[in-house]
C-alpha atoms as a PDB file:
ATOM      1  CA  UNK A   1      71.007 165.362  97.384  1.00  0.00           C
ATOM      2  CA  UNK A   2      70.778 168.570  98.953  1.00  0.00           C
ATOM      3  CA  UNK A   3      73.852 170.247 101.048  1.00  0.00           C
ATOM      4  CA  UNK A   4      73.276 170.137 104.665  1.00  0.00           C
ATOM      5  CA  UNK A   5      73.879 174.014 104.980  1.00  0.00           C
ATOM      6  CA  UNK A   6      70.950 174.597 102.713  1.00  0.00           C
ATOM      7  CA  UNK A   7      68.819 173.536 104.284  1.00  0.00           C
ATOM      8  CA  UNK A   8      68.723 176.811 105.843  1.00  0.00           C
ATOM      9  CA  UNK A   9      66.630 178.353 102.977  1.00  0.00           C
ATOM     10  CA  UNK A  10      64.117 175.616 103.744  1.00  0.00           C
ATOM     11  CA  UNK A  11      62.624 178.139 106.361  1.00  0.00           C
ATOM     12  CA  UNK A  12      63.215 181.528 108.040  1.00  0.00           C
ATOM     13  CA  UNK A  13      63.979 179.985 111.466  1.00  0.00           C
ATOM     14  CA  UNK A  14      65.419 176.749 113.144  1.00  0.00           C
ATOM     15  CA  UNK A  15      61.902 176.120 114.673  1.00  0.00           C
ATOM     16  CA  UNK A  16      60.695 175.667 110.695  1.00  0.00           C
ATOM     17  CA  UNK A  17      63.403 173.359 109.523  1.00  0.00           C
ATOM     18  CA  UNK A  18      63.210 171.620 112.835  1.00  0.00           C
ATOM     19  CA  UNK A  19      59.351 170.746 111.621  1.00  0.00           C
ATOM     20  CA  UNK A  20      60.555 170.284 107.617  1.00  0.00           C
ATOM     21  CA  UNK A  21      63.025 167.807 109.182  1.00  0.00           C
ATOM     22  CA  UNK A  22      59.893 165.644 111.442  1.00  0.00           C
ATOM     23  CA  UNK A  23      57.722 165.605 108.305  1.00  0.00           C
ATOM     24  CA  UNK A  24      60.453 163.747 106.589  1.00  0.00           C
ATOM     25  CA  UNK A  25      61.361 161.677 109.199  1.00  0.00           C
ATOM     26  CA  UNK A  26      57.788 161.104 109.526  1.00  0.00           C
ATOM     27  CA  UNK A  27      57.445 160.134 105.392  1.00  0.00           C
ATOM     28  CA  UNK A  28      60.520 158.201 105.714  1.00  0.00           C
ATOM     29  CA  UNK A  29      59.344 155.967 108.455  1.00  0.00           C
ATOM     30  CA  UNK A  30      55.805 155.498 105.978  1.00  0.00           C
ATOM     31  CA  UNK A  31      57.782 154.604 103.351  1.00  0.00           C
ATOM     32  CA  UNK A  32      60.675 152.532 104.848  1.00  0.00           C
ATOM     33  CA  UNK A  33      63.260 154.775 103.002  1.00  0.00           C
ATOM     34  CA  UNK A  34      64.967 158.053 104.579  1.00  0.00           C
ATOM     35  CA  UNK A  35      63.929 160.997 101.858  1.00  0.00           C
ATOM     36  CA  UNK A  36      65.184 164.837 102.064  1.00  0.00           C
ATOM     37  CA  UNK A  37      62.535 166.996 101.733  1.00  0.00           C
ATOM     38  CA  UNK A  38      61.797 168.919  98.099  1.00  0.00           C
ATOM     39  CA  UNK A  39      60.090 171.845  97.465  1.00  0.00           C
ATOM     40  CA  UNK A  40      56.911 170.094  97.235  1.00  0.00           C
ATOM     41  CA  UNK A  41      56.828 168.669 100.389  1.00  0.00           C
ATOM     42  CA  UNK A  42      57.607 171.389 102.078  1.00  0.00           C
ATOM     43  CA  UNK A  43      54.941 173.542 100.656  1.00  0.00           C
ATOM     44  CA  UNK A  44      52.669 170.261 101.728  1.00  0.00           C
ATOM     45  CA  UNK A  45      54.083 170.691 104.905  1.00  0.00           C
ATOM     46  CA  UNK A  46      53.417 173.980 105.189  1.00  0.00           C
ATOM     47  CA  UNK A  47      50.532 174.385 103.615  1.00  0.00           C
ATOM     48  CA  UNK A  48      48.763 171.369 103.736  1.00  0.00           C
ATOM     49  CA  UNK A  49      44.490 172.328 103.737  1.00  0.00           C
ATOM     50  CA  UNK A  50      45.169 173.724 100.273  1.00  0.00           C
ATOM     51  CA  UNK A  51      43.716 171.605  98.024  1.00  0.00           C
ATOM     52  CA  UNK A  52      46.397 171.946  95.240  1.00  0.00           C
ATOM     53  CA  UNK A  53      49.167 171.285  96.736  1.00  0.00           C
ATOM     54  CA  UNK A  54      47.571 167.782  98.033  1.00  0.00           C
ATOM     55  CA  UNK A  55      47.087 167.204  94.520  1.00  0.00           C
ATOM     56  CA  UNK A  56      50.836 168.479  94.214  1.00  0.00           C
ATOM     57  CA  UNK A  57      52.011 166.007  96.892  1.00  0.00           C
ATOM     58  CA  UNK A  58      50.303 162.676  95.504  1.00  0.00           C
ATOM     59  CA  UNK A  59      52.136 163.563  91.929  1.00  0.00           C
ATOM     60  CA  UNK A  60      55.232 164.942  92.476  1.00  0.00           C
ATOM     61  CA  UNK A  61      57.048 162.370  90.738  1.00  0.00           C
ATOM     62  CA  UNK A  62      55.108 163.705  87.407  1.00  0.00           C
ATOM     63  CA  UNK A  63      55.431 166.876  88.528  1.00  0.00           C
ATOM     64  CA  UNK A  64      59.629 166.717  88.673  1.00  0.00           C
ATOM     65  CA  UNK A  65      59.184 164.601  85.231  1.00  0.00           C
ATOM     66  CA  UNK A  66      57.423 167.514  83.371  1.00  0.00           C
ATOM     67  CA  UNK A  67      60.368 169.712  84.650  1.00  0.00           C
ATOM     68  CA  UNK A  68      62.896 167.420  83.198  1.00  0.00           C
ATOM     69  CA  UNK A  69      60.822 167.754  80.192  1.00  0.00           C
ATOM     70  CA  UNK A  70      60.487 171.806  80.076  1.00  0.00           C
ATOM     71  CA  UNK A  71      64.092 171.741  80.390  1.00  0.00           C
ATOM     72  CA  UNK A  72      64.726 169.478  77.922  1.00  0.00           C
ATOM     73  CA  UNK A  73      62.631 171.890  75.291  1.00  0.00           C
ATOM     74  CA  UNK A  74      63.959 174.928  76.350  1.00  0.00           C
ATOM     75  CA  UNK A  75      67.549 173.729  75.303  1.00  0.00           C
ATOM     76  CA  UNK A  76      66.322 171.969  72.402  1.00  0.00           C
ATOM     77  CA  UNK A  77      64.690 174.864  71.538  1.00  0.00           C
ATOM     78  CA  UNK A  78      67.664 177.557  72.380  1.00  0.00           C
ATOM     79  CA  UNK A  79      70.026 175.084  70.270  1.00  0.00           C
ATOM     80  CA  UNK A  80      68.017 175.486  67.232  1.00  0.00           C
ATOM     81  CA  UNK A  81      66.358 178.614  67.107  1.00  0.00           C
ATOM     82  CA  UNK A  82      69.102 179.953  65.471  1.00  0.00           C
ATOM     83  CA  UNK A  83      71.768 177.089  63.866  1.00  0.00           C
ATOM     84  CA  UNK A  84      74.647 178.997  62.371  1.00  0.00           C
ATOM     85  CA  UNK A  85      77.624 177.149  60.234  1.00  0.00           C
ATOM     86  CA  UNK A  86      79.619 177.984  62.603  1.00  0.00           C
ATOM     87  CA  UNK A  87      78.037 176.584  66.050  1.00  0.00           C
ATOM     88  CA  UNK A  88      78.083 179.060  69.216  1.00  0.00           C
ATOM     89  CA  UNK A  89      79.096 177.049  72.454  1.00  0.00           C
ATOM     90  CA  UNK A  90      75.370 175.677  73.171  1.00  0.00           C
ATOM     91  CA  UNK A  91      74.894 174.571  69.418  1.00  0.00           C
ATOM     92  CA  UNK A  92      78.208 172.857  69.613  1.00  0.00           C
ATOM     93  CA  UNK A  93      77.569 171.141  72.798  1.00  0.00           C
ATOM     94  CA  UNK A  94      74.429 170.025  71.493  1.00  0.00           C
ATOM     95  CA  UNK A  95      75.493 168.491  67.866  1.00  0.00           C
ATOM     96  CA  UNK A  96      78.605 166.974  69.873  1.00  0.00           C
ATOM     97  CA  UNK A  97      76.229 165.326  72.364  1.00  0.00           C
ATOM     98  CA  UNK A  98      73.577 163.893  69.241  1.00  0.00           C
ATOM     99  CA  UNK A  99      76.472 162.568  67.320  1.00  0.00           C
ATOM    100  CA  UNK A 100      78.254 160.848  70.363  1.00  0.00           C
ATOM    101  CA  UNK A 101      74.535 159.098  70.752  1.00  0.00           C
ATOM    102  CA  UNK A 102      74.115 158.512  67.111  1.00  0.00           C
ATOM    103  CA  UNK A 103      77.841 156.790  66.792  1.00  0.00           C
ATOM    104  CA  UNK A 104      76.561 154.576  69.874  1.00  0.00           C
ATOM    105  CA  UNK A 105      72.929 153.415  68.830  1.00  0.00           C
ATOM    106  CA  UNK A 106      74.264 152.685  65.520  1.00  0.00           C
ATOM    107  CA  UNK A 107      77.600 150.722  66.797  1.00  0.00           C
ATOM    108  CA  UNK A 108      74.656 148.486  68.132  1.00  0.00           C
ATOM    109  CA  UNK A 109      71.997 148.452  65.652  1.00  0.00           C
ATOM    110  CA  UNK A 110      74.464 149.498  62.553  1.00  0.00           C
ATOM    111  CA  UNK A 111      73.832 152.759  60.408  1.00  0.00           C
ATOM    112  CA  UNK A 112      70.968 151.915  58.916  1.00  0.00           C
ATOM    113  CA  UNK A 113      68.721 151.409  62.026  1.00  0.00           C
ATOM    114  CA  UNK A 114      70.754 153.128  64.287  1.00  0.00           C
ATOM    115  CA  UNK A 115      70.170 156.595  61.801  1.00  0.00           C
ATOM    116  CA  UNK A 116      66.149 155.086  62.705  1.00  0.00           C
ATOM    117  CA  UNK A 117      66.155 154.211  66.473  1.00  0.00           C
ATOM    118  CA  UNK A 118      68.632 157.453  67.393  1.00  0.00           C
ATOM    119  CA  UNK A 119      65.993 159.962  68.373  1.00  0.00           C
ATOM    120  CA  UNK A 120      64.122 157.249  70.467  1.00  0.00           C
ATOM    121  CA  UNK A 121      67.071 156.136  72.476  1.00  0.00           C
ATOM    122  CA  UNK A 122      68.658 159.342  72.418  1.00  0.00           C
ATOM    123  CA  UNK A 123      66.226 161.219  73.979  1.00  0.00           C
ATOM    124  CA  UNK A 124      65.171 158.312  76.327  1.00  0.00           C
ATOM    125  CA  UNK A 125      69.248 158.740  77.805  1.00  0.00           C
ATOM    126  CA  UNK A 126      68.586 162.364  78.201  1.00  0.00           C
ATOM    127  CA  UNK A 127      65.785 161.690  79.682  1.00  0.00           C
ATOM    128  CA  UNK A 128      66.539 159.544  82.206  1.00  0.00           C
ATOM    129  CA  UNK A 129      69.861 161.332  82.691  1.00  0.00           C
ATOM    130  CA  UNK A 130      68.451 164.806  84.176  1.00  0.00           C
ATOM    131  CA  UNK A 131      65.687 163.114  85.526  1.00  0.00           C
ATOM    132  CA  UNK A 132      68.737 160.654  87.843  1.00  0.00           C
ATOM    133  CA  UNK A 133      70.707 164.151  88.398  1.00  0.00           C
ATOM    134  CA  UNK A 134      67.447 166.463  89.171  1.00  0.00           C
ATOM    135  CA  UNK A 135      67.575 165.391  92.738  1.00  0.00           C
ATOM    136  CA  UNK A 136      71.237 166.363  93.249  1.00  0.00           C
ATOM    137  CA  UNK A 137      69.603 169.829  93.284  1.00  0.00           C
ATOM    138  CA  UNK A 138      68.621 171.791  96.361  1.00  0.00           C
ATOM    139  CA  UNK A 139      64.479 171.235  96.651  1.00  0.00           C
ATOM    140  CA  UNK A 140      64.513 169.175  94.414  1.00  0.00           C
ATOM    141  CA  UNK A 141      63.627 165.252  93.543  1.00  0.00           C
ATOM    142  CA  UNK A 142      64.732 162.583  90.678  1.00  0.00           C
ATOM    143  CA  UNK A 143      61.528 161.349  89.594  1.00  0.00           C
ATOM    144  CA  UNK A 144      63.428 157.887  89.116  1.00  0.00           C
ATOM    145  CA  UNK A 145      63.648 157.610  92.519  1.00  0.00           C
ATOM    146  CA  UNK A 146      59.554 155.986  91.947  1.00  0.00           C
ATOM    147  CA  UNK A 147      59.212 152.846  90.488  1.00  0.00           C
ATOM    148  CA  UNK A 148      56.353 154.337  88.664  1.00  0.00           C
ATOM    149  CA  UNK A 149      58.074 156.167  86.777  1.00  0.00           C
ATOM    150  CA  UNK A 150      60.700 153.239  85.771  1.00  0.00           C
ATOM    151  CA  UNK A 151      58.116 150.862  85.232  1.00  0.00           C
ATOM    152  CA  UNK A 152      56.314 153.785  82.294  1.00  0.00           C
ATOM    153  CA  UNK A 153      59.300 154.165  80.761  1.00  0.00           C
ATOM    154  CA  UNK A 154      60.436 150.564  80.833  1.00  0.00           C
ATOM    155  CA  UNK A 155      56.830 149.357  79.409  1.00  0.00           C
ATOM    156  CA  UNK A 156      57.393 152.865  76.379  1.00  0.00           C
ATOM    157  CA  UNK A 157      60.236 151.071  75.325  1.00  0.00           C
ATOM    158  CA  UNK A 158      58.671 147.305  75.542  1.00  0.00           C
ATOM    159  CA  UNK A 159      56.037 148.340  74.031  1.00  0.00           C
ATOM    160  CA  UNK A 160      57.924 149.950  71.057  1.00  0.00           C
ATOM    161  CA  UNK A 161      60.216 147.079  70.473  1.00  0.00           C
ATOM    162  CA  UNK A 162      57.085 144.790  69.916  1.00  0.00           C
ATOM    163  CA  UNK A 163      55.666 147.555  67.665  1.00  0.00           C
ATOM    164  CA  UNK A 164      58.501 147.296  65.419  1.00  0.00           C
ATOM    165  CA  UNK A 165      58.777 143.633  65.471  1.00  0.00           C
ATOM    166  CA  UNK A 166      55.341 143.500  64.002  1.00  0.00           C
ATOM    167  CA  UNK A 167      56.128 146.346  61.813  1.00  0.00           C
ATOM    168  CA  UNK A 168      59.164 144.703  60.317  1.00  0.00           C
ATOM    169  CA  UNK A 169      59.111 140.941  60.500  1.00  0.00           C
ATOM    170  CA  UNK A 170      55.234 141.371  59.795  1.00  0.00           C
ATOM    171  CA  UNK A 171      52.733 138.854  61.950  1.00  0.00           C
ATOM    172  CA  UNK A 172      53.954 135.700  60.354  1.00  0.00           C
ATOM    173  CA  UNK A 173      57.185 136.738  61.257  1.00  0.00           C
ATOM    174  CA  UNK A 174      57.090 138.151  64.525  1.00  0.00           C
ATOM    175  CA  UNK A 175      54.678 134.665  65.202  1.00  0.00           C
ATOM    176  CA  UNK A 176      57.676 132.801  63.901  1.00  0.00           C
ATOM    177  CA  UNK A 177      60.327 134.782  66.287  1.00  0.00           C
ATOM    178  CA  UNK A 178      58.436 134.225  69.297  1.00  0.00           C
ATOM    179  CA  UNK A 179      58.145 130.552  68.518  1.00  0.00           C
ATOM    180  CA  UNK A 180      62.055 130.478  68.264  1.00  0.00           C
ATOM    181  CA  UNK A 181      62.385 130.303  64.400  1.00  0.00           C
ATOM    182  CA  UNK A 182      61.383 126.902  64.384  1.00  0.00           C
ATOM    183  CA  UNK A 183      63.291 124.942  61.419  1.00  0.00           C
ATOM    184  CA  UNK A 184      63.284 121.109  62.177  1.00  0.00           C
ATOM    185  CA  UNK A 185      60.806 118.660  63.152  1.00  0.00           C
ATOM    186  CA  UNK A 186      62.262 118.820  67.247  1.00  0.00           C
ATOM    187  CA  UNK A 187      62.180 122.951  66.572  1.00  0.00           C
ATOM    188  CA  UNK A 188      58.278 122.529  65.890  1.00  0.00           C
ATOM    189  CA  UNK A 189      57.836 120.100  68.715  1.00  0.00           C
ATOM    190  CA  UNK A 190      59.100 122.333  71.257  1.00  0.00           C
ATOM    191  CA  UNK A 191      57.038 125.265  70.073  1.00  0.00           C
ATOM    192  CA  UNK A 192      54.370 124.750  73.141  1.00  0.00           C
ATOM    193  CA  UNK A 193      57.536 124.997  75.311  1.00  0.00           C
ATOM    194  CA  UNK A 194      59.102 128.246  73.381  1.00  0.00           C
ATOM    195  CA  UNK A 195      56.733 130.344  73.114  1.00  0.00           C
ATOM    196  CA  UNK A 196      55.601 130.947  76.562  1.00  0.00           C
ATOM    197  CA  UNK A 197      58.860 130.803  77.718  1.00  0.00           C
ATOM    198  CA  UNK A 198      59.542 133.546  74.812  1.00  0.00           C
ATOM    199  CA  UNK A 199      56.411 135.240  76.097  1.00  0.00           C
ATOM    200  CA  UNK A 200      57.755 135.303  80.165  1.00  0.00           C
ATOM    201  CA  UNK A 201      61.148 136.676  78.626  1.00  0.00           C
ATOM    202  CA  UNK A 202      59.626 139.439  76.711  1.00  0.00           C
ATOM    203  CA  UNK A 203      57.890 140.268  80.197  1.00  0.00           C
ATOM    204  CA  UNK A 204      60.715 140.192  82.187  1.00  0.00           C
ATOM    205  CA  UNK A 205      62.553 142.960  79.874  1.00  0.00           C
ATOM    206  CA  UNK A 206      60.453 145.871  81.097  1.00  0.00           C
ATOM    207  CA  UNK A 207      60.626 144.419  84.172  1.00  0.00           C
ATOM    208  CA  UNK A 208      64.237 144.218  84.573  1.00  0.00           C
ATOM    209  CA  UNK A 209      64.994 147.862  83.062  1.00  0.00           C
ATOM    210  CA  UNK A 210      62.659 149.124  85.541  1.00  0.00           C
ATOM    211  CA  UNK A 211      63.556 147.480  88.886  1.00  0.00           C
ATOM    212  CA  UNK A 212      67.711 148.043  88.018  1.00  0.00           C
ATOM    213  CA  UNK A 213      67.191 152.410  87.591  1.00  0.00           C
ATOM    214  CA  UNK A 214      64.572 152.326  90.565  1.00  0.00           C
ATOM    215  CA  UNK A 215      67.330 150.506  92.744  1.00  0.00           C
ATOM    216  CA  UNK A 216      70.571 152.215  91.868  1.00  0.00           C
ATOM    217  CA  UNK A 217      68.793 155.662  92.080  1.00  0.00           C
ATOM    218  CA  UNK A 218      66.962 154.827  95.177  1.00  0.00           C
ATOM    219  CA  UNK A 219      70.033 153.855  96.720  1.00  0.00           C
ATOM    220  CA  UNK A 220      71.777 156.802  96.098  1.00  0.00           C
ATOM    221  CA  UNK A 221      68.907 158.923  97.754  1.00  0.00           C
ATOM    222  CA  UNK A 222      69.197 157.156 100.399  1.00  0.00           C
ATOM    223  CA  UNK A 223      72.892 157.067 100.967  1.00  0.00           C
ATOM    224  CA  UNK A 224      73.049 161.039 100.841  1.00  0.00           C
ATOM    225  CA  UNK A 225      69.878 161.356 102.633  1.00  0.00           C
ATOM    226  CA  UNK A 226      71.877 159.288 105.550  1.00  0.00           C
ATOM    227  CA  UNK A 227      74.636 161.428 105.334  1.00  0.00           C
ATOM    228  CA  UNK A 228      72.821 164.361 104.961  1.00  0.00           C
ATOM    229  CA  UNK A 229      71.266 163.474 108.836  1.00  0.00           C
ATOM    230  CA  UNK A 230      74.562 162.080 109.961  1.00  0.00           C
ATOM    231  CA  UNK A 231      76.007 165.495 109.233  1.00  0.00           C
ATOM    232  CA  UNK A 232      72.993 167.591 110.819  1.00  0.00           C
ATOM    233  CA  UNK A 233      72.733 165.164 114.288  1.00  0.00           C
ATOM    234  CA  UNK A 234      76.720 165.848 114.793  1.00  0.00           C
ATOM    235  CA  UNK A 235      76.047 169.708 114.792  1.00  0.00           C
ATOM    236  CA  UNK A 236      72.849 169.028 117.057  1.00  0.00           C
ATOM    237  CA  UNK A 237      73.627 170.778 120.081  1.00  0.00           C
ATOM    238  CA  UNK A 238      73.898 173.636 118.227  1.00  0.00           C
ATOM    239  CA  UNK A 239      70.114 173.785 117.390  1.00  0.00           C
ATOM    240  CA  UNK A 240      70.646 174.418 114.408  1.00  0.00           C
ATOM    241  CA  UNK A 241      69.229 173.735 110.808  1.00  0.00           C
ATOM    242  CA  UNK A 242      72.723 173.366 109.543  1.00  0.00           C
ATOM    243  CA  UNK A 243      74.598 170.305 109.474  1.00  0.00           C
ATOM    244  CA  UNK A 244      78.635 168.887 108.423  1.00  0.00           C
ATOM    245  CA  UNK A 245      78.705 168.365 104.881  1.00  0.00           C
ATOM    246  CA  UNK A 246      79.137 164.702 104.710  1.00  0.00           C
ATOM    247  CA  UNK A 247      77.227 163.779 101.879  1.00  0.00           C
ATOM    248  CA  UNK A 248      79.538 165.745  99.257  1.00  0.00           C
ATOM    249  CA  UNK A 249      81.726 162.793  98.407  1.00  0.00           C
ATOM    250  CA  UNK A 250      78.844 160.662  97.931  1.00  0.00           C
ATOM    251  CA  UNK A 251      77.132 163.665  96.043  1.00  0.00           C
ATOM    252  CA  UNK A 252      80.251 162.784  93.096  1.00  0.00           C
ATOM    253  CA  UNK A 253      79.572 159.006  93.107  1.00  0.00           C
ATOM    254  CA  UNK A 254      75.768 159.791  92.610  1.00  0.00           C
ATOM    255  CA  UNK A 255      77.048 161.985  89.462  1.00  0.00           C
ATOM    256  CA  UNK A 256      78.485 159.025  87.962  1.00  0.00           C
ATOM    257  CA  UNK A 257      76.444 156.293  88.798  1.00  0.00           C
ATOM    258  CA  UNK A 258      73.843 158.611  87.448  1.00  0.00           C
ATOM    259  CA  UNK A 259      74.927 158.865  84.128  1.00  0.00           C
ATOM    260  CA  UNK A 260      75.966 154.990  84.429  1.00  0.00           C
ATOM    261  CA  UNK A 261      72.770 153.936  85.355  1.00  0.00           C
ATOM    262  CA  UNK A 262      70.882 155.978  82.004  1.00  0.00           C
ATOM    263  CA  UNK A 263      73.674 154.584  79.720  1.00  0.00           C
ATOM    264  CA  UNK A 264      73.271 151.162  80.846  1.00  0.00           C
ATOM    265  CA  UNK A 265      69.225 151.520  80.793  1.00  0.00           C
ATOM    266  CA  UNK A 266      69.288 152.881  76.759  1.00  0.00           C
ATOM    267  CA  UNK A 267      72.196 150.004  75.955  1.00  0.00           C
ATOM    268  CA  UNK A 268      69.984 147.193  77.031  1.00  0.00           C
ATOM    269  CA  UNK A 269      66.884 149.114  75.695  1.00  0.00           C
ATOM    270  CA  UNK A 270      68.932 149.428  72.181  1.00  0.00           C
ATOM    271  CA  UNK A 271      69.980 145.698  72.947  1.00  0.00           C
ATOM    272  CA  UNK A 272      66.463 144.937  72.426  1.00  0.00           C
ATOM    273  CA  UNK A 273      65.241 145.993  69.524  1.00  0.00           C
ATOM    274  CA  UNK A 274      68.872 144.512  68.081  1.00  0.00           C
ATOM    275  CA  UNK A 275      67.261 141.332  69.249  1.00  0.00           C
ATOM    276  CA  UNK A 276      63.842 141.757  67.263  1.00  0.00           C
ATOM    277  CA  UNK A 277      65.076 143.608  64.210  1.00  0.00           C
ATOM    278  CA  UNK A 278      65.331 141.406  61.084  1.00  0.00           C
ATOM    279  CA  UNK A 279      68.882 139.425  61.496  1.00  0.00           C
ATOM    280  CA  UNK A 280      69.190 139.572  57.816  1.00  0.00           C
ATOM    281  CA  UNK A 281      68.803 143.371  57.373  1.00  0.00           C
ATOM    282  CA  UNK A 282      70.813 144.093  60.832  1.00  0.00           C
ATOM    283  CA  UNK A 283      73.640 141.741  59.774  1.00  0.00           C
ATOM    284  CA  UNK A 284      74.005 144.354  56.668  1.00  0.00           C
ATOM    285  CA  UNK A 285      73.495 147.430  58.916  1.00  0.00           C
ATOM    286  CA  UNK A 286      76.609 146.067  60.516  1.00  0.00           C
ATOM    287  CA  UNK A 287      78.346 145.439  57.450  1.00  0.00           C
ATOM    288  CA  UNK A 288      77.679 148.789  56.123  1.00  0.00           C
ATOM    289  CA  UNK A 289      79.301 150.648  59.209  1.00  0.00           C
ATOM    290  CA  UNK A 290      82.165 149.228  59.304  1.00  0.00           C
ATOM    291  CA  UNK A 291      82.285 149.952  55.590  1.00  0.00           C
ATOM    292  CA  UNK A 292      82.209 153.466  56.395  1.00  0.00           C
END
């Protein structure tokens, strides 16, 4: 996550890494996981009576989530100030980036929803994209790296999905789906059994989303944070804060596992509200893209 020769900038001496490098060792040991210091910690570290960075410190993971989303507006924001006919290189990137999203919501939920559900699940991928590669940055942390913040985007999207399956199956409806569209005399019987087991799957969804980002992300800290020691402890008789750049290769796996790991969390979210959207209406939304 960050390259063993910067950590350097960490501090104007070896005697200040040296304690940068304890305070994580020390965090690591409280949490169970190795963890390479950001710039929030280390200001912690360093600073620690101040009474905003303690605030700082107990939400960083927000705090590396709003930056994600100041980033996220700036380009937005950049991209459209000034849309021309003919795109400059940021505009281009942009529109080629929102239709490659809008071609694969809709090859899920069809053109008519997927038209609907695009800036949703688009901006969720985003999201969760910069947010995965923030911590590949020197001082810096992905806020995904929390189950916190999994589980609050896992339970936006859960809640959304039952939102529109109220919205467009209507109560009866949405009653009816979570009973398992009972038909038949043995479909009514079982509808005691159904719907809590409906109920428990509808649960698990969030759940699932949540735990599978918070892994895979979590995992990648952790294997560069490894590294990033491995490569510091064989240049330790130098007393030095600099360290062998082991990490590196991993640093190009966590790239693509990264993006990976936010495509397959907006797929199953998109999966979802396939699942709850009217079959009727989706089967035509189907129909009609291929159509076109």
């Amino acid at each position: 996550m960050i390259p063993g020769v910067i950590l350097a900038a960490v501090g104007r001496a070896a005697e200040h890494a040296a304690e940068t490098a304890e305070h994580a060792a020390e965090q690591a040991q409280a949490s169970g996981a190795p963890e390479l210091p950001n710039f929030v910690t280390v200001l912690y570290h360093r600073f620690h009576d101040v009474s905003f960075l303690q605030w700082l410190h107990q939400w960083e993971n927000v705090v590396f989530s709003w930056i994600v989303v100041i980033l996220m507006c700036v380009i937005a924001r950049r991209a459209s100030r000034r849309a021309t006919l003919v795109p400059g290189k940021l505009q281009n990137f942009v529109e080629m980036f929102v239709e490659a999203l809008s071609n694969l919501v809709s090859g899920v939920l069809g053109t008519k929803y997927g038209r609907q559900f695009t800036p949703f699940l688009g901006t969720l991928f985003i999201y969760i994209l910069l947010m995965n590669l923030l911590g590949l940055f020197p001082l810096m942390k992905s806020p995904t790296s929390s189950w916190n913040t999994t589980v609050a985007l896992a339970i936006c999207v859960f809640c959304y999905v039952q939102y529109t399956g109220v919205r467009r199956l209507g109560i009866v409806g949405y009653l009816d789906h979570m009973c398992g569209q009972p038909r038949d005399l043995v479909s009514i019987i079982l509808v005691p059994l159904m719907l809590p087991l409906h109920i428990m799957e509808e649960l698990a969804k969030p759940l699932s989303l949540s735990l599978r980002l918070f892994g895979n992300v979590t995992g990648e800290d952790v294997l560069i944070a490894i590294f990033v020691g491995l490569g510091v402890a064989a240049l330790g008789f130098l007393h030095l804060p600099i360290g062998l750049p082991l990490h590196v290769p991993f640093i190009f796996l966590a790239l693509l596992t990264s993006t990976i790991q936010a495509l397959v969390f907006t797929l199953l979210s998109t999966v979802y509200f396939s699942m709850m959207l009217p079959h009727e209406e989706h089967g035509e939304g189907h129909l009609e893209c291929h159509v076109d």
